[in-house]
PDB file of N, CA and C in Angstrom:
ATOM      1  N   UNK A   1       0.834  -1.178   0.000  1.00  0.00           N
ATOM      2  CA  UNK A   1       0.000   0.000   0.000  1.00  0.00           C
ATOM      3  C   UNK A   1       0.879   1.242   0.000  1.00  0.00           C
ATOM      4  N   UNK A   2       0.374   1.835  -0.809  1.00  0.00           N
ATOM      5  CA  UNK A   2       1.358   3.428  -1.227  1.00  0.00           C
ATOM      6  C   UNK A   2       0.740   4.689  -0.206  1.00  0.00           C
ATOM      7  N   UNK A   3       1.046   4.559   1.167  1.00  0.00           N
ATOM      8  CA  UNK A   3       0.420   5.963   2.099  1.00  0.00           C
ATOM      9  C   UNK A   3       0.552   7.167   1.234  1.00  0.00           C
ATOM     10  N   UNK A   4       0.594   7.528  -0.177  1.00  0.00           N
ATOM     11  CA  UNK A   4       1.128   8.816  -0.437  1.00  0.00           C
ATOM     12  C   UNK A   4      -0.519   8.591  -1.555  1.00  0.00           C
ATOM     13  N   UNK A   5      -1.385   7.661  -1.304  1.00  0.00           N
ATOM     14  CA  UNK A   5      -2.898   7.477  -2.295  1.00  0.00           C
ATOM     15  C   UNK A   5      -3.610   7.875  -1.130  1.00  0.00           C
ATOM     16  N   UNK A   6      -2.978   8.152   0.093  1.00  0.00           N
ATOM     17  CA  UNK A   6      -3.781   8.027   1.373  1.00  0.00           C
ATOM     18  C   UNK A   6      -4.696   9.957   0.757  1.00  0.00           C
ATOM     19  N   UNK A   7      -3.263  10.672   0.422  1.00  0.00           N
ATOM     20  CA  UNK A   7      -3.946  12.170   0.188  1.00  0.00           C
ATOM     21  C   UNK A   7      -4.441  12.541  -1.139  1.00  0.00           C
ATOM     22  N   UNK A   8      -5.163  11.384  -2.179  1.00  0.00           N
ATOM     23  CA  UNK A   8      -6.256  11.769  -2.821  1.00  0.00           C
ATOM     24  C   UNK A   8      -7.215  12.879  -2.723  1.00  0.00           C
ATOM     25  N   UNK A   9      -7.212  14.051  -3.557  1.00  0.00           N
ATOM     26  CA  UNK A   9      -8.531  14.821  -3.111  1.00  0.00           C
ATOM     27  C   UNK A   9      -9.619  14.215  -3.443  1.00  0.00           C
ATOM     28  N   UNK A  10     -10.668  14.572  -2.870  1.00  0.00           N
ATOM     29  CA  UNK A  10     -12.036  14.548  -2.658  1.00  0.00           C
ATOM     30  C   UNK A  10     -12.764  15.310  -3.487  1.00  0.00           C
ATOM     31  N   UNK A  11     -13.286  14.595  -4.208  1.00  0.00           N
ATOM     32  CA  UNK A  11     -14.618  15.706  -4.953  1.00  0.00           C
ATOM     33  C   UNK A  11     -16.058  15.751  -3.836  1.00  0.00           C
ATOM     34  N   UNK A  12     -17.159  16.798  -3.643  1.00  0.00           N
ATOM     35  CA  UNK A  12     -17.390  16.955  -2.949  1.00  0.00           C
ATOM     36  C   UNK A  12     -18.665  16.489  -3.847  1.00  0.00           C
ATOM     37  N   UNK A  13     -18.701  16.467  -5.112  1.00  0.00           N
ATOM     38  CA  UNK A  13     -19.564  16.174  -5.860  1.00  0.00           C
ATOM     39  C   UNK A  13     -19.968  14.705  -6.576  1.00  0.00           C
ATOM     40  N   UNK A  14     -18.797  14.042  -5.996  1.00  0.00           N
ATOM     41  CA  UNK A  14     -18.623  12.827  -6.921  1.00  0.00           C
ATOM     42  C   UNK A  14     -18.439  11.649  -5.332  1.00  0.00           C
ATOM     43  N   UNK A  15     -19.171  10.820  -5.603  1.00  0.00           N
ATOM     44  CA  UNK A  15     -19.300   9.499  -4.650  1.00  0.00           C
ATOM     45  C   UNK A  15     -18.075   8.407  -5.072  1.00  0.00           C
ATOM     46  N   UNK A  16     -17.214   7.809  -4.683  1.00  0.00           N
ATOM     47  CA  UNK A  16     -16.542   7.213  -5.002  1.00  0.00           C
ATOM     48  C   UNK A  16     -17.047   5.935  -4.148  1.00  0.00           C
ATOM     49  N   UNK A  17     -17.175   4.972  -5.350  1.00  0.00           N
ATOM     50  CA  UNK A  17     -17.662   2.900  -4.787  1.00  0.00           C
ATOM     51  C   UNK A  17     -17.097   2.702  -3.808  1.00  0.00           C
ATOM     52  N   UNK A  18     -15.933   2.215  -4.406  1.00  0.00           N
ATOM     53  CA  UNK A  18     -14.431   1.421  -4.373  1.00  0.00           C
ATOM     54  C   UNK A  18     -13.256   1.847  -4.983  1.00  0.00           C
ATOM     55  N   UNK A  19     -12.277   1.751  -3.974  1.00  0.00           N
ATOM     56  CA  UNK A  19     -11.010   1.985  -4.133  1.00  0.00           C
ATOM     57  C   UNK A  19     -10.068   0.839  -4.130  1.00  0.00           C
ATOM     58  N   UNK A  20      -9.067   0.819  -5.374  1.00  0.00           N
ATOM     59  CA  UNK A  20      -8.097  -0.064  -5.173  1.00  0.00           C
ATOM     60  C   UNK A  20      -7.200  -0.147  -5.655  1.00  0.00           C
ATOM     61  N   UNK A  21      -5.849  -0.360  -4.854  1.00  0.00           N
ATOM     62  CA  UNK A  21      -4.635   0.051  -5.432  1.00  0.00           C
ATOM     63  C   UNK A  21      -4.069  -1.476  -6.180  1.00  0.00           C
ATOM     64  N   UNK A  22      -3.102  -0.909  -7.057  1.00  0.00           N
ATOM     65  CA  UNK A  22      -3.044  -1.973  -7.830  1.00  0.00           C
ATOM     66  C   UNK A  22      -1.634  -1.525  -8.264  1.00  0.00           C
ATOM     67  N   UNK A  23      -0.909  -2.134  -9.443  1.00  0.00           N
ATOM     68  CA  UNK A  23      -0.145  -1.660 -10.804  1.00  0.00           C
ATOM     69  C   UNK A  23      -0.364  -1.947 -12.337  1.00  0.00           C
ATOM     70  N   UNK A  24       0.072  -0.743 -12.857  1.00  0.00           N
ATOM     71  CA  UNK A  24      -0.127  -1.130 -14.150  1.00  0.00           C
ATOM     72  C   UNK A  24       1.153  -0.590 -14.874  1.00  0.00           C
ATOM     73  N   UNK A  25       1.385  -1.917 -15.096  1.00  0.00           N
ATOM     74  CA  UNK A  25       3.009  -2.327 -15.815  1.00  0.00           C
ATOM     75  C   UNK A  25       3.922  -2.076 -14.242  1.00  0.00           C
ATOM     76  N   UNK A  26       4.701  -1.030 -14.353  1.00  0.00           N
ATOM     77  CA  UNK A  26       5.473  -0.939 -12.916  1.00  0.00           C
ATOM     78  C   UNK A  26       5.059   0.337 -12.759  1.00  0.00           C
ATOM     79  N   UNK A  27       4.239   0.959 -12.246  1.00  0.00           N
ATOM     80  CA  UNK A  27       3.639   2.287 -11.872  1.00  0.00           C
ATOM     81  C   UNK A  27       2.634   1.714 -10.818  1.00  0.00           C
ATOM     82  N   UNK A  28       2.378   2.422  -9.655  1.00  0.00           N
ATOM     83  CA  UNK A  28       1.773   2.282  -8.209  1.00  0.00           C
ATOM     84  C   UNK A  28       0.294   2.785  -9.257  1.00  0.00           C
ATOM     85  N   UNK A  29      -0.780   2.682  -9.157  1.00  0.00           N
ATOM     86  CA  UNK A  29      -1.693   2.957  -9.565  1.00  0.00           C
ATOM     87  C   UNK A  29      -3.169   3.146  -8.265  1.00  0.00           C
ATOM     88  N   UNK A  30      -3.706   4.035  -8.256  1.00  0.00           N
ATOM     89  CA  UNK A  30      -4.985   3.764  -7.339  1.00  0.00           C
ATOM     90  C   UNK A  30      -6.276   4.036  -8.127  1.00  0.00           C
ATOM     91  N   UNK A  31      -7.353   2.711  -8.473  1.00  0.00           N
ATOM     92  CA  UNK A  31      -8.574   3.042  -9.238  1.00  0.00           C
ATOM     93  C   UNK A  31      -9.372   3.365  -8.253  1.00  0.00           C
ATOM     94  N   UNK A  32     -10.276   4.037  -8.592  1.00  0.00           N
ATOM     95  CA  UNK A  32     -11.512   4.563  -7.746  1.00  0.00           C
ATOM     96  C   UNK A  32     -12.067   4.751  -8.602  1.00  0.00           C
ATOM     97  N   UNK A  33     -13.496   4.055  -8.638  1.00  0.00           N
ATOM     98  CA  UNK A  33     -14.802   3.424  -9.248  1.00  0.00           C
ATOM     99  C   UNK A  33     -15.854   4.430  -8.984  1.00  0.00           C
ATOM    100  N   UNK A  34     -16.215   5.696  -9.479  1.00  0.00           N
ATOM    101  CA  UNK A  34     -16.873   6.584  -9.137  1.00  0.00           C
ATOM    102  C   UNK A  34     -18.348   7.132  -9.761  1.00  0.00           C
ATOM    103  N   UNK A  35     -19.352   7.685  -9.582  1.00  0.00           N
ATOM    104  CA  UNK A  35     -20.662   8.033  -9.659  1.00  0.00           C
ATOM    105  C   UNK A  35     -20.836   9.788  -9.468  1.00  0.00           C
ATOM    106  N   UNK A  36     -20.941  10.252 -10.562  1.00  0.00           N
ATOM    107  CA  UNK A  36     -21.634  11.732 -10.257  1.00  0.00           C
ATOM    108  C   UNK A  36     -22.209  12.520 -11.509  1.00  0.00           C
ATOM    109  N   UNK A  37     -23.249  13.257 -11.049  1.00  0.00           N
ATOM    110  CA  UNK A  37     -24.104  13.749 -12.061  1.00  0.00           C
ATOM    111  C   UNK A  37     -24.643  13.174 -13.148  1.00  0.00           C
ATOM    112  N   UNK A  38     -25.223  11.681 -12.989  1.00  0.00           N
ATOM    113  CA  UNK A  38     -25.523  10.975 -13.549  1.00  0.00           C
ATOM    114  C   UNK A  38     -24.780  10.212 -14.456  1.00  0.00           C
ATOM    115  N   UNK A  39     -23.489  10.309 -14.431  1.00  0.00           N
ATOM    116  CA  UNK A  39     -22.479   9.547 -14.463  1.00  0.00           C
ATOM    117  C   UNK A  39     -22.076   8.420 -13.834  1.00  0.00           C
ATOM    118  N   UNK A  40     -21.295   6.918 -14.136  1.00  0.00           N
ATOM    119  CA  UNK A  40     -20.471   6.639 -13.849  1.00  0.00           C
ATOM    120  C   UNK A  40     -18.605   6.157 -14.130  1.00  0.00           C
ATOM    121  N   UNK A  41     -17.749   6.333 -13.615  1.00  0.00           N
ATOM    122  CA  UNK A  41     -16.634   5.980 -14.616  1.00  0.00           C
ATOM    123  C   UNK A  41     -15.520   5.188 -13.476  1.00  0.00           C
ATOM    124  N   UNK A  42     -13.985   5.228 -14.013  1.00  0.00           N
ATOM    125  CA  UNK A  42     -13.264   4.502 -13.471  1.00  0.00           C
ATOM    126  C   UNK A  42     -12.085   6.314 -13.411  1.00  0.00           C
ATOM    127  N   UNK A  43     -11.186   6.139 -12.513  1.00  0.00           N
ATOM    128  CA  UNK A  43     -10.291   6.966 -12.411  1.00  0.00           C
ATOM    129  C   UNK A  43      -9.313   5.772 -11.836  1.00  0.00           C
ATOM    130  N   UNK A  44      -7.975   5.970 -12.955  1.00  0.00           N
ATOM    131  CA  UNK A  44      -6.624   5.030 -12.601  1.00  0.00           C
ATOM    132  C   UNK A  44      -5.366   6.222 -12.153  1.00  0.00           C
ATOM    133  N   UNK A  45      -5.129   6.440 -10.583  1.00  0.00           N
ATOM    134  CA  UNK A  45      -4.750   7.836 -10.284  1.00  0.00           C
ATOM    135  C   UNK A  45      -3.089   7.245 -10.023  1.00  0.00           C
ATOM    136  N   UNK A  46      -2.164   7.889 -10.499  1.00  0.00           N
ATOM    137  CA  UNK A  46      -0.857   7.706 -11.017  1.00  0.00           C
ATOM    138  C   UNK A  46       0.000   9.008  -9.627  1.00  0.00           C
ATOM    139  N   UNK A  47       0.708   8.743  -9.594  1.00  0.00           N
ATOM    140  CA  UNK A  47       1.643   9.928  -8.923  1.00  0.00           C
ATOM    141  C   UNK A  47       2.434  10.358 -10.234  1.00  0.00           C
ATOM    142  N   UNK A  48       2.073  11.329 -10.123  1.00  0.00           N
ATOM    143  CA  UNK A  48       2.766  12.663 -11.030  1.00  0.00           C
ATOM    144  C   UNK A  48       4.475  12.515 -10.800  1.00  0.00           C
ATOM    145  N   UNK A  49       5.343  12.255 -10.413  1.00  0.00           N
ATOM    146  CA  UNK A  49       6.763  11.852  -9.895  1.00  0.00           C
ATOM    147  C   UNK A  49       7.108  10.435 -10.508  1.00  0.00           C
ATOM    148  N   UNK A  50       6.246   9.528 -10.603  1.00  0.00           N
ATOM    149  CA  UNK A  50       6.509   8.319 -11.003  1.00  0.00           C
ATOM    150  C   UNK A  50       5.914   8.076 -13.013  1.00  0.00           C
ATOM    151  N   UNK A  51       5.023   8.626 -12.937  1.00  0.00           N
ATOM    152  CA  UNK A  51       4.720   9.231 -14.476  1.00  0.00           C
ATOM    153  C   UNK A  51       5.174  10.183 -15.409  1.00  0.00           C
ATOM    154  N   UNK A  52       6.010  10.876 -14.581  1.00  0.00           N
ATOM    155  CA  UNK A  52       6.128  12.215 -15.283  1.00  0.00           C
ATOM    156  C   UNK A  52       6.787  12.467 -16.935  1.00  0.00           C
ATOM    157  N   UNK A  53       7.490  11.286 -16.638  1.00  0.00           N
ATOM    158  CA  UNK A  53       8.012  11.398 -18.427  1.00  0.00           C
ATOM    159  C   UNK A  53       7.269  10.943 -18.853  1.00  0.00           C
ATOM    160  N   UNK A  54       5.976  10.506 -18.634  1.00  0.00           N
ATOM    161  CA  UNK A  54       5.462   9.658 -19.941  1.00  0.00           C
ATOM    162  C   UNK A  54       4.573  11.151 -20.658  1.00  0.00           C
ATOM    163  N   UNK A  55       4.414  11.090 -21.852  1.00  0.00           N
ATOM    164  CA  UNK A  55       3.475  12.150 -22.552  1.00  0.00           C
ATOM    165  C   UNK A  55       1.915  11.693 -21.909  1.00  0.00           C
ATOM    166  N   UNK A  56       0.915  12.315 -22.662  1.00  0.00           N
ATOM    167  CA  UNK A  56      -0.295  12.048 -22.641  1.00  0.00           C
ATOM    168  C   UNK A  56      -0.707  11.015 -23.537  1.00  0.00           C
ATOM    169  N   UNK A  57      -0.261  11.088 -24.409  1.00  0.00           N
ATOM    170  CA  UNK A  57      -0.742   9.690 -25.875  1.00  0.00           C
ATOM    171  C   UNK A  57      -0.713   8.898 -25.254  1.00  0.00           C
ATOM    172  N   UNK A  58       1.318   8.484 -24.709  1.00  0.00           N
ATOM    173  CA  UNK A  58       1.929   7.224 -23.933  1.00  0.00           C
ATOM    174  C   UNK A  58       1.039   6.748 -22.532  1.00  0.00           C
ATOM    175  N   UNK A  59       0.466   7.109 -21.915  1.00  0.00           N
ATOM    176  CA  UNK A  59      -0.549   7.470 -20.798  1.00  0.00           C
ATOM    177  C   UNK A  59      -1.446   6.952 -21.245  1.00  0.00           C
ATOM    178  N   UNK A  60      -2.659   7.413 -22.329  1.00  0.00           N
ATOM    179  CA  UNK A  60      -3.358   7.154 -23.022  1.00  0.00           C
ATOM    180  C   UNK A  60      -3.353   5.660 -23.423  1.00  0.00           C
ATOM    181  N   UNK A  61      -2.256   5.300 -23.972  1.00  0.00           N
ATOM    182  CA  UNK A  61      -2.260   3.761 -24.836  1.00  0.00           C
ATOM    183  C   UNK A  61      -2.135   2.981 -23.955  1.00  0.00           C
ATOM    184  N   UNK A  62      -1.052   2.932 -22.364  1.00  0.00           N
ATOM    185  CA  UNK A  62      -1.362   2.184 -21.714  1.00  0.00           C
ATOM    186  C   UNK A  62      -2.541   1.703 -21.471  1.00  0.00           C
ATOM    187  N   UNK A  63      -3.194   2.741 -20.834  1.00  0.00           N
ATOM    188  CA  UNK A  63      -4.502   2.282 -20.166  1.00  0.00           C
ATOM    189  C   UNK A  63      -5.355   1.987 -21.139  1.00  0.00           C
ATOM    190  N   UNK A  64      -5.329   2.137 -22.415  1.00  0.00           N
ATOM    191  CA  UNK A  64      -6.480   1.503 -23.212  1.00  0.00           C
ATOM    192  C   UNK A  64      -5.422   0.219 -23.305  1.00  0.00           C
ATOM    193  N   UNK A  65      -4.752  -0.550 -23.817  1.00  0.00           N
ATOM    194  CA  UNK A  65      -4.068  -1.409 -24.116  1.00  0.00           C
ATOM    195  C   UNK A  65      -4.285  -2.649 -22.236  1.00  0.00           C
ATOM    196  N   UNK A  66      -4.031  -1.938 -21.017  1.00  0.00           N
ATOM    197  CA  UNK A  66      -3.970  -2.161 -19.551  1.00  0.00           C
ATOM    198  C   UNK A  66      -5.631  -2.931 -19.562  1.00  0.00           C
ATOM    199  N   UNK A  67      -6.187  -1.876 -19.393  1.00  0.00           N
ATOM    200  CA  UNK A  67      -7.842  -1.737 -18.758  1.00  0.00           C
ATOM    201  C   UNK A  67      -8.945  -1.991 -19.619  1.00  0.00           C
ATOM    202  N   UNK A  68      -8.174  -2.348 -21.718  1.00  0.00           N
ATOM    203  CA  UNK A  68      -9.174  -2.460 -22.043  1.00  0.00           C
ATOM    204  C   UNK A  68     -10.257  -1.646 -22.584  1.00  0.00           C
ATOM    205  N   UNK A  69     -10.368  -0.153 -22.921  1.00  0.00           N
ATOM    206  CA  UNK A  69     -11.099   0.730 -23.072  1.00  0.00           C
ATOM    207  C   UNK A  69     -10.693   1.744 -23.963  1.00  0.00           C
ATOM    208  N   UNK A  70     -11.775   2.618 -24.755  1.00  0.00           N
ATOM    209  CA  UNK A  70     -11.038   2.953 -25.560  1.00  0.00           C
ATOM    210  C   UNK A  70     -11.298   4.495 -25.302  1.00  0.00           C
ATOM    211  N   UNK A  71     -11.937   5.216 -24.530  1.00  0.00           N
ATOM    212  CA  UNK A  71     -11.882   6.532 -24.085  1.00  0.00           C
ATOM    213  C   UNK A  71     -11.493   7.025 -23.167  1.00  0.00           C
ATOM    214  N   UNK A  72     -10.220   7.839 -23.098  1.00  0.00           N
ATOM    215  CA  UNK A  72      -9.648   8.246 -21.806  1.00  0.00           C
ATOM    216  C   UNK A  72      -9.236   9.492 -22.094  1.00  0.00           C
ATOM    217  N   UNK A  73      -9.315  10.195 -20.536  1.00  0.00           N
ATOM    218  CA  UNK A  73      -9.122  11.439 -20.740  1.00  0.00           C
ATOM    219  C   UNK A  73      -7.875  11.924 -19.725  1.00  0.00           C
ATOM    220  N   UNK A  74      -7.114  12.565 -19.764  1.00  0.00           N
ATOM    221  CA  UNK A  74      -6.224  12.854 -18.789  1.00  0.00           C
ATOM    222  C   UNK A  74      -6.332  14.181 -18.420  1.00  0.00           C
ATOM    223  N   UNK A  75      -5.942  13.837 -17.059  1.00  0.00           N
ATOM    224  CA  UNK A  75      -6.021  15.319 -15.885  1.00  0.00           C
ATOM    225  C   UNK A  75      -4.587  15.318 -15.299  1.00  0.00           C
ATOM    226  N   UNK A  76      -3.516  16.192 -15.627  1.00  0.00           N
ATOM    227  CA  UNK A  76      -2.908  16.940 -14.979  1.00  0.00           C
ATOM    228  C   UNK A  76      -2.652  17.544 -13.933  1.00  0.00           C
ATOM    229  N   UNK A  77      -3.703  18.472 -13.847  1.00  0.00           N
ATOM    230  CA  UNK A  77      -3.892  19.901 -13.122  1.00  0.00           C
ATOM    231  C   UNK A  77      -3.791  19.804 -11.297  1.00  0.00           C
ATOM    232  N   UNK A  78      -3.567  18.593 -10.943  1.00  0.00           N
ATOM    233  CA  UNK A  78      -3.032  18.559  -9.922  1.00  0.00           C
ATOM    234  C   UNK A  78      -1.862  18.589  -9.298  1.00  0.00           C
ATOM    235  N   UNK A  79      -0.787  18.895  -8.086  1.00  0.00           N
ATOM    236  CA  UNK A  79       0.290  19.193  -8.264  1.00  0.00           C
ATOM    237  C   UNK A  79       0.422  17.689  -8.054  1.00  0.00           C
ATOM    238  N   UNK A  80       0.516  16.496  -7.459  1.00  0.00           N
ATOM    239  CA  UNK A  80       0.816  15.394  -7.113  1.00  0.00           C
ATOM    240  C   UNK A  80       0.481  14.528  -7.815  1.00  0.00           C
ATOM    241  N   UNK A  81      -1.100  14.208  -8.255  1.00  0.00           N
ATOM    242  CA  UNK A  81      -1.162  13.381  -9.049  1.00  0.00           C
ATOM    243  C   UNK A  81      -1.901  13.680 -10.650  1.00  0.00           C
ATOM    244  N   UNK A  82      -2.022  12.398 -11.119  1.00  0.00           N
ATOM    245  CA  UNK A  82      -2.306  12.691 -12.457  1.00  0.00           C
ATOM    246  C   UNK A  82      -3.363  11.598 -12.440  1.00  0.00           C
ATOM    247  N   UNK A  83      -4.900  12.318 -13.452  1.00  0.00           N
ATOM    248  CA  UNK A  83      -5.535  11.331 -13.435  1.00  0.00           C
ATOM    249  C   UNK A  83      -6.292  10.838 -14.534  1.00  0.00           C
ATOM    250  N   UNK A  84      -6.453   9.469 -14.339  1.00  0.00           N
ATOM    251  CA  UNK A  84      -6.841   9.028 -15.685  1.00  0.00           C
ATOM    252  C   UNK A  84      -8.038   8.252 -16.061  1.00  0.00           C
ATOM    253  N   UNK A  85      -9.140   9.107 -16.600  1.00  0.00           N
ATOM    254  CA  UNK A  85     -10.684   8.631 -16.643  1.00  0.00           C
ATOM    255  C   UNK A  85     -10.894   8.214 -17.942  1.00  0.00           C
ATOM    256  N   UNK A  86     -11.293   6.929 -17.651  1.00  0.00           N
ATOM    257  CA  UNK A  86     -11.950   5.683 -18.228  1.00  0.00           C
ATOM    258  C   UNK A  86     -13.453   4.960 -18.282  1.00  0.00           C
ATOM    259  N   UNK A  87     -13.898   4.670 -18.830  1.00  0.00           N
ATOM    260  CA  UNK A  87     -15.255   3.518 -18.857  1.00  0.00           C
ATOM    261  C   UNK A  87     -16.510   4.171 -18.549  1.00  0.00           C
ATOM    262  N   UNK A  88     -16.507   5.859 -18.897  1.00  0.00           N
ATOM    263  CA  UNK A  88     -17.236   6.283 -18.876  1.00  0.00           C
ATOM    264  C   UNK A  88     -19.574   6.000 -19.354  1.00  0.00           C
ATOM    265  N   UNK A  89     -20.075   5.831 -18.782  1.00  0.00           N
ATOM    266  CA  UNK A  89     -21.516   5.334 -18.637  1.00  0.00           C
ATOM    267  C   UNK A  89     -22.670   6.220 -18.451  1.00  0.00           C
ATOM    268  N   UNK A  90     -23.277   6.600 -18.829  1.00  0.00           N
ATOM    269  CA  UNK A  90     -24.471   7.522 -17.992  1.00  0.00           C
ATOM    270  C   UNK A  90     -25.451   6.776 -17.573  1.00  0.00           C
ATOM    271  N   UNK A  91     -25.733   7.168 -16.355  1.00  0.00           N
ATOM    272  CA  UNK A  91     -26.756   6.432 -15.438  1.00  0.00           C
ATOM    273  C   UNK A  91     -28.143   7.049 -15.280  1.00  0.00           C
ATOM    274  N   UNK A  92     -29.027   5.755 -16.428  1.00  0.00           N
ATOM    275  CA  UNK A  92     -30.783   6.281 -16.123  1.00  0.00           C
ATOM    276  C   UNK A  92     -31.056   6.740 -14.918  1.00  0.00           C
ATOM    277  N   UNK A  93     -31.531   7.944 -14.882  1.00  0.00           N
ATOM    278  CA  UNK A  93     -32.512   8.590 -13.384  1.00  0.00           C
ATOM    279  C   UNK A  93     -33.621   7.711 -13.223  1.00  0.00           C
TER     280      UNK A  93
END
């Protein structure tokens, strides 16, 4: 277990299932299985330090090639981690 997935932010808007740390290829990885605004999707959250050389494409192909899926979007904009949404669904009201 990687204590440094312990300081994930919190969306205040978004319910998260399940959490679970894992790897993909040799990168610490934490998925969290999440629900909001009639959404649901997957987030595969990377430490920004252990990713950092990879581009966005390279990022990209893993996780479709990893997880299987073929729409992903990447988030940056955090200082620590980097995140990577997948398996996107909309959920009937």
């Amino acid at each position: 277990m990687n204590p440094e997935f312990d300081q994930v932010p919190e969306d205040a808007d978004t319910e998260v299932l399940f959490r679970k740390e894992d790897k993909i290829r040799d990168y610490d990885v934490l998925f969290e299985f999440w629900v909001s605004e009639g959404m649901s999707a997957v987030s595969a959250i990377f430490l920004k330090a252990d990713i950092g050389e990879l581009s966005d494409e390279a990022l990209i192909k893993i996780i479709q090639e990893e997880c299987h899926t073929d729409t992903v979007t990447i988030s940056r904009t955090n200082e620590k981690y980097v995140f990577a949404n997948y398996s996107f669904k909309t959920i009937a009201p």
